[in-house]
PDB file of N, CA and C in Angstrom:
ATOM      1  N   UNK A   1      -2.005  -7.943  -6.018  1.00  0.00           N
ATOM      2  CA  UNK A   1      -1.316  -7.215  -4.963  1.00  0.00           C
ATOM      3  C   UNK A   1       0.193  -7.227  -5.194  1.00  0.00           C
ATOM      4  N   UNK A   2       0.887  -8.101  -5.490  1.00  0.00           N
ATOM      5  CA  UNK A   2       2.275  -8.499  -6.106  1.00  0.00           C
ATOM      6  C   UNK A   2       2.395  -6.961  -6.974  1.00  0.00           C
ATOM      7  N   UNK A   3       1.740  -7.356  -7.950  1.00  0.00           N
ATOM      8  CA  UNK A   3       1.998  -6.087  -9.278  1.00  0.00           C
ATOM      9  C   UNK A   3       1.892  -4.009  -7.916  1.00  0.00           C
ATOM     10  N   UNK A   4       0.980  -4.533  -7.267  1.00  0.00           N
ATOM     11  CA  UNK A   4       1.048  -2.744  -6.238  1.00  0.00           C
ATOM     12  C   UNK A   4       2.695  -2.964  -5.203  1.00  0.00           C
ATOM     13  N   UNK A   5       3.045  -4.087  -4.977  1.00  0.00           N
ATOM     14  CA  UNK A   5       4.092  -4.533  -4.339  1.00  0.00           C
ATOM     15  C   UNK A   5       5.073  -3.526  -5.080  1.00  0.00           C
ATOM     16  N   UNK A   6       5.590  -4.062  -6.601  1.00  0.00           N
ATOM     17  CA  UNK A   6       6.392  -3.657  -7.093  1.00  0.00           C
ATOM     18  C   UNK A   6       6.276  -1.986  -7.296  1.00  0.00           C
ATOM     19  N   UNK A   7       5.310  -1.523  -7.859  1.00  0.00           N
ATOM     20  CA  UNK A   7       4.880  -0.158  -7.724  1.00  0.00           C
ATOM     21  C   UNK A   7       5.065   0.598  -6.543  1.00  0.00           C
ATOM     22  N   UNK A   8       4.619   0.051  -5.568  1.00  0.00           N
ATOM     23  CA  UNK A   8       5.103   1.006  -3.968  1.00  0.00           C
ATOM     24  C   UNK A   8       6.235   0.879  -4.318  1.00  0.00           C
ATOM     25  N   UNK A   9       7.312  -0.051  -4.332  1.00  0.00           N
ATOM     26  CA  UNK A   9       8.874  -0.010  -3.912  1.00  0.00           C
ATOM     27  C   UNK A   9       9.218   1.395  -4.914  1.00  0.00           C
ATOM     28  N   UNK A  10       8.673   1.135  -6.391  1.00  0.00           N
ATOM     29  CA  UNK A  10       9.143   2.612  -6.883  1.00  0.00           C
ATOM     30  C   UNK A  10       8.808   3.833  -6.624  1.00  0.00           C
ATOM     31  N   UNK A  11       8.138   3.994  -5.672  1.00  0.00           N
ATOM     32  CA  UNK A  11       7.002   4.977  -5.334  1.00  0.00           C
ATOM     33  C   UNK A  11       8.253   5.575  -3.897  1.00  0.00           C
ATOM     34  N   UNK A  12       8.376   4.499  -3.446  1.00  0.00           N
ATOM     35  CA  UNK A  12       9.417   4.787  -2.072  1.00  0.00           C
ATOM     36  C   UNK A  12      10.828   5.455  -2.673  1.00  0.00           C
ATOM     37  N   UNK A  13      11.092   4.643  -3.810  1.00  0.00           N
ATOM     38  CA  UNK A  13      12.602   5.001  -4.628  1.00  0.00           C
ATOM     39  C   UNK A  13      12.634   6.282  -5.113  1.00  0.00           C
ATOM     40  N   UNK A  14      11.606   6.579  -5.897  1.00  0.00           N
ATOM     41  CA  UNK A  14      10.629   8.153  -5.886  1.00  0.00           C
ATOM     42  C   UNK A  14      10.972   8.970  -4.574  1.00  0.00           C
ATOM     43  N   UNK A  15      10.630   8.378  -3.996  1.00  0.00           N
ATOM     44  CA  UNK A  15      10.561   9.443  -2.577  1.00  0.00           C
ATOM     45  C   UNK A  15      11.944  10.247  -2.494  1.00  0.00           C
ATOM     46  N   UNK A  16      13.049   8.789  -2.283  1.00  0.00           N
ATOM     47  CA  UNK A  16      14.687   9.054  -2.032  1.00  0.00           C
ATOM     48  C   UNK A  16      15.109  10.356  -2.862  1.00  0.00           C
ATOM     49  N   UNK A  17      14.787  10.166  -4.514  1.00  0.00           N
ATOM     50  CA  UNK A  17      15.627  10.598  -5.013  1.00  0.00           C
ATOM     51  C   UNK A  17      14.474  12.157  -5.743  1.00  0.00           C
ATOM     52  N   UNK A  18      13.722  12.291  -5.427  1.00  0.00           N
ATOM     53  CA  UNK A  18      13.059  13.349  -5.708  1.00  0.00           C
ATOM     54  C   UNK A  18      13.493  14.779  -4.959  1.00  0.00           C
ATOM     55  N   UNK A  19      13.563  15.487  -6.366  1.00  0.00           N
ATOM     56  CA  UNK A  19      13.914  16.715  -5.370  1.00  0.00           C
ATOM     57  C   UNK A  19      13.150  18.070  -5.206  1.00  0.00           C
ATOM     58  N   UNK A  20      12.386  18.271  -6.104  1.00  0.00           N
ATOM     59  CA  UNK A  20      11.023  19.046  -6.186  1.00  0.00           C
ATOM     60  C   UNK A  20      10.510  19.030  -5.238  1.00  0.00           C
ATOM     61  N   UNK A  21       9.884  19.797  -4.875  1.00  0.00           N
ATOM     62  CA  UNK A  21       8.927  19.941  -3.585  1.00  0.00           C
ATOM     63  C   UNK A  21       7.640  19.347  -3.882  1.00  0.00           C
ATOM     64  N   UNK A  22       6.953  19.446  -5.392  1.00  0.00           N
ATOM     65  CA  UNK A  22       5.740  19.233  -5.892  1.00  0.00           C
ATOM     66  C   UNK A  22       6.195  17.805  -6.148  1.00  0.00           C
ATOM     67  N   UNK A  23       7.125  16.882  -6.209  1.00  0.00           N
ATOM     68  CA  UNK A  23       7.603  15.452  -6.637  1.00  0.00           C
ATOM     69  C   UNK A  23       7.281  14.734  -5.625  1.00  0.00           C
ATOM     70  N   UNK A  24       7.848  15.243  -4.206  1.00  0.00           N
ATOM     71  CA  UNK A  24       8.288  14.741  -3.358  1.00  0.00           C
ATOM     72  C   UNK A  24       7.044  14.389  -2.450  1.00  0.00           C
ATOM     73  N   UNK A  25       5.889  15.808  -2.445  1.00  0.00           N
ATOM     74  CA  UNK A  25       4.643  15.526  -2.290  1.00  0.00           C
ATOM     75  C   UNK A  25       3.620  14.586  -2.574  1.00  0.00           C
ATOM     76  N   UNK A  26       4.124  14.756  -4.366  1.00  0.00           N
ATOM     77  CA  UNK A  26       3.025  13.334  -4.670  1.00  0.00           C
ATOM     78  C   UNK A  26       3.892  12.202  -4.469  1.00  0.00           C
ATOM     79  N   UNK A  27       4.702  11.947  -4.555  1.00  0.00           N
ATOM     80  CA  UNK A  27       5.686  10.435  -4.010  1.00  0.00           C
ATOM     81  C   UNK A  27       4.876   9.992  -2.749  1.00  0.00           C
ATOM     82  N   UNK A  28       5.047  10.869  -1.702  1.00  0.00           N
ATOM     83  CA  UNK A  28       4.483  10.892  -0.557  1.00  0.00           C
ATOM     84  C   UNK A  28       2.578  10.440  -0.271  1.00  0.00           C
ATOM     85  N   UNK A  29       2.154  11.180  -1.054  1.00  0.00           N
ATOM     86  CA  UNK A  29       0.423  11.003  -1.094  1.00  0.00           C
ATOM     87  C   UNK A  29       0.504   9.573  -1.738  1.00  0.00           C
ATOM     88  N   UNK A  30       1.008   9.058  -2.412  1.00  0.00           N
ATOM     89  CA  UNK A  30       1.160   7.819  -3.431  1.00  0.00           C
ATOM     90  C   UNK A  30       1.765   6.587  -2.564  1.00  0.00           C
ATOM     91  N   UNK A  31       2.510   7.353  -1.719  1.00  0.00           N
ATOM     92  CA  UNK A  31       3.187   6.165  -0.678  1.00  0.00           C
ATOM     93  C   UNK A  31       1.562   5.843   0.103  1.00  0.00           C
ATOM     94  N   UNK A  32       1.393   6.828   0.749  1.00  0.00           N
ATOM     95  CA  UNK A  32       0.045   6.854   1.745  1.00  0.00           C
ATOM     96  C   UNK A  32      -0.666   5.839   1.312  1.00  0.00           C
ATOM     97  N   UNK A  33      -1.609   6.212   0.023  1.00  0.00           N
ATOM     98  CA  UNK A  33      -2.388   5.610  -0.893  1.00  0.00           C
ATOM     99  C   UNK A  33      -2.574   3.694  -0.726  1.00  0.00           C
ATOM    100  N   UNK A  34      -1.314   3.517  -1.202  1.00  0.00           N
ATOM    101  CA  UNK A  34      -0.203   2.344  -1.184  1.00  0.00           C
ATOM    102  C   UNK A  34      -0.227   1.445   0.161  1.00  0.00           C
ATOM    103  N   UNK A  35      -0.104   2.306   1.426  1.00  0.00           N
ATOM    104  CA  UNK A  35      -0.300   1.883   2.799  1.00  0.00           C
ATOM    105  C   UNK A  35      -1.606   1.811   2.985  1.00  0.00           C
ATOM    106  N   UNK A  36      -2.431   2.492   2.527  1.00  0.00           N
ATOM    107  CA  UNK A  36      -3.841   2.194   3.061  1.00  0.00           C
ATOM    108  C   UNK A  36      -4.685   1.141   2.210  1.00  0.00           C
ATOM    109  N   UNK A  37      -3.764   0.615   0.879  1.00  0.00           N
ATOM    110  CA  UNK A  37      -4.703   0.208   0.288  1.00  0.00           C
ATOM    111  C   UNK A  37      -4.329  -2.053   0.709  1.00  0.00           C
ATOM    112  N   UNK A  38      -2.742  -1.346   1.279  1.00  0.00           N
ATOM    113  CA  UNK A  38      -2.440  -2.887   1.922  1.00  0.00           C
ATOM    114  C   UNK A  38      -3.307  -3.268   3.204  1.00  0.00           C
ATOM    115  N   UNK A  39      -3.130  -2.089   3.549  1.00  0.00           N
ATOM    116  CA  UNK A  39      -4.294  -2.896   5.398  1.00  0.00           C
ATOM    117  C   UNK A  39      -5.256  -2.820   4.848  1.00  0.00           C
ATOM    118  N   UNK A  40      -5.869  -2.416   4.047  1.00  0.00           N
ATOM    119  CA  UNK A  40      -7.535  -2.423   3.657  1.00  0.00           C
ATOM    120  C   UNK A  40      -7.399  -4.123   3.058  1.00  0.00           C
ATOM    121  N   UNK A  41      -6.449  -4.255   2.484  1.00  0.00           N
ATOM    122  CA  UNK A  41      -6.325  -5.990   1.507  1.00  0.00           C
ATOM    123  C   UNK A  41      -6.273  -6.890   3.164  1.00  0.00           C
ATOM    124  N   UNK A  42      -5.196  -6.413   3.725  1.00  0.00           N
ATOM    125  CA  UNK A  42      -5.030  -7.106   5.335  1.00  0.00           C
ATOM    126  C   UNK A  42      -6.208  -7.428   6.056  1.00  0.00           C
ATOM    127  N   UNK A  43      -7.055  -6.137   6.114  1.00  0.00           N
ATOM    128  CA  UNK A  43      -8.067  -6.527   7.039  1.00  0.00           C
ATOM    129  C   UNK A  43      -9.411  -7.487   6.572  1.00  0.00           C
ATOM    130  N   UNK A  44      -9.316  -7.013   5.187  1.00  0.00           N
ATOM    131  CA  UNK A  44     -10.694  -7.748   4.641  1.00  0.00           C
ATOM    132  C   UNK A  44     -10.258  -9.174   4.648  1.00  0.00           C
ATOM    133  N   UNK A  45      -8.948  -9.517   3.849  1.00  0.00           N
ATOM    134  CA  UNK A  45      -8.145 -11.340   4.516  1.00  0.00           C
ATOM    135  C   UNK A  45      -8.483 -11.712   5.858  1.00  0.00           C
ATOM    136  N   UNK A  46      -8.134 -10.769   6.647  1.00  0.00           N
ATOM    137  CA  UNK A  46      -8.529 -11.681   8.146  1.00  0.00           C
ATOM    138  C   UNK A  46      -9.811 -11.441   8.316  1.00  0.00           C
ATOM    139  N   UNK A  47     -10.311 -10.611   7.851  1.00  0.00           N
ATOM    140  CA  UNK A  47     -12.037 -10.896   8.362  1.00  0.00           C
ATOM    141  C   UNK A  47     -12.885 -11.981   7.555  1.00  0.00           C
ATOM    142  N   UNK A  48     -12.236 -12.458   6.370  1.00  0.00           N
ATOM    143  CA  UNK A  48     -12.933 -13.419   5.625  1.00  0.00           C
ATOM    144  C   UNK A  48     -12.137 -14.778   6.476  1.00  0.00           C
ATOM    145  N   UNK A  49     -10.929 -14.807   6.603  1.00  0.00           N
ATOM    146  CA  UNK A  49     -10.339 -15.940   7.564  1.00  0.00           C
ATOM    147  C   UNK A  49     -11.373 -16.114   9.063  1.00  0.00           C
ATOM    148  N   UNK A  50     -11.662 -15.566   8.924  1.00  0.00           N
ATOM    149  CA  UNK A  50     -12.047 -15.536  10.893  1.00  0.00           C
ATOM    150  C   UNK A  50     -13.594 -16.077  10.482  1.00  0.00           C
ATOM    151  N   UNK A  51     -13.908 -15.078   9.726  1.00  0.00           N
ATOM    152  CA  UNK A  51     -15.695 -15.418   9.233  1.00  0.00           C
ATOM    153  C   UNK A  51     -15.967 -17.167   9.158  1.00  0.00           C
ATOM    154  N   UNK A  52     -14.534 -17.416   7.618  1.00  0.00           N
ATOM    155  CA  UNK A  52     -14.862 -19.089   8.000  1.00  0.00           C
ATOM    156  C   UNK A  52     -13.968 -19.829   8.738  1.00  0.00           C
ATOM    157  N   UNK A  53     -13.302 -19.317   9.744  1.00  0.00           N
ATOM    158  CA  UNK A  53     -13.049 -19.953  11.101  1.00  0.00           C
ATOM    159  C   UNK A  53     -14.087 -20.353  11.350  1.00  0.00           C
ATOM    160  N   UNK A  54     -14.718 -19.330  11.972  1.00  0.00           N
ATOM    161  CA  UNK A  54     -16.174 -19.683  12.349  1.00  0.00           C
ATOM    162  C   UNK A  54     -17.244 -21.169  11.998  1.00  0.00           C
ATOM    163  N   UNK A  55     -17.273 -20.943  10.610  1.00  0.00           N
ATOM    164  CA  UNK A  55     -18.502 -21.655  10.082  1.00  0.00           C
ATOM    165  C   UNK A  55     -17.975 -23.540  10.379  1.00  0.00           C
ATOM    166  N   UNK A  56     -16.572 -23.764  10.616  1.00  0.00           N
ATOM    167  CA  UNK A  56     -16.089 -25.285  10.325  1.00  0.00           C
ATOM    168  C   UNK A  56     -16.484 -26.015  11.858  1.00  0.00           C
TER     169      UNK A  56
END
């Protein structure tokens, strides 16, 4: 996740300095991507945290 860390930040830096319309788009879909793929890491962490909450 570290290594997608560094990749989003360029993906965002992308965003700033893009000036294409077709650049700026995929910067954008790539940012998205990026956000959904952290809460998807987020949620499955706390649902495995909680799961063995549970079991102790």
């Amino acid at each position: 996740m570290g290594i997608l860390g560094v990749i989003f930040l360029f993906v965002v830096l992308g965003q700033l300095v893009a000036k294409e319309p077709a650049m700026v788009t995929a910067f954008t879909v790539a940012g998205w991507l990026f956000w959904v793929v952290f809460v998807a890491e987020f949620l499955l962490r706390a649902y495995i945290a909680g799961f063995r909450a549970g079991e102790a």
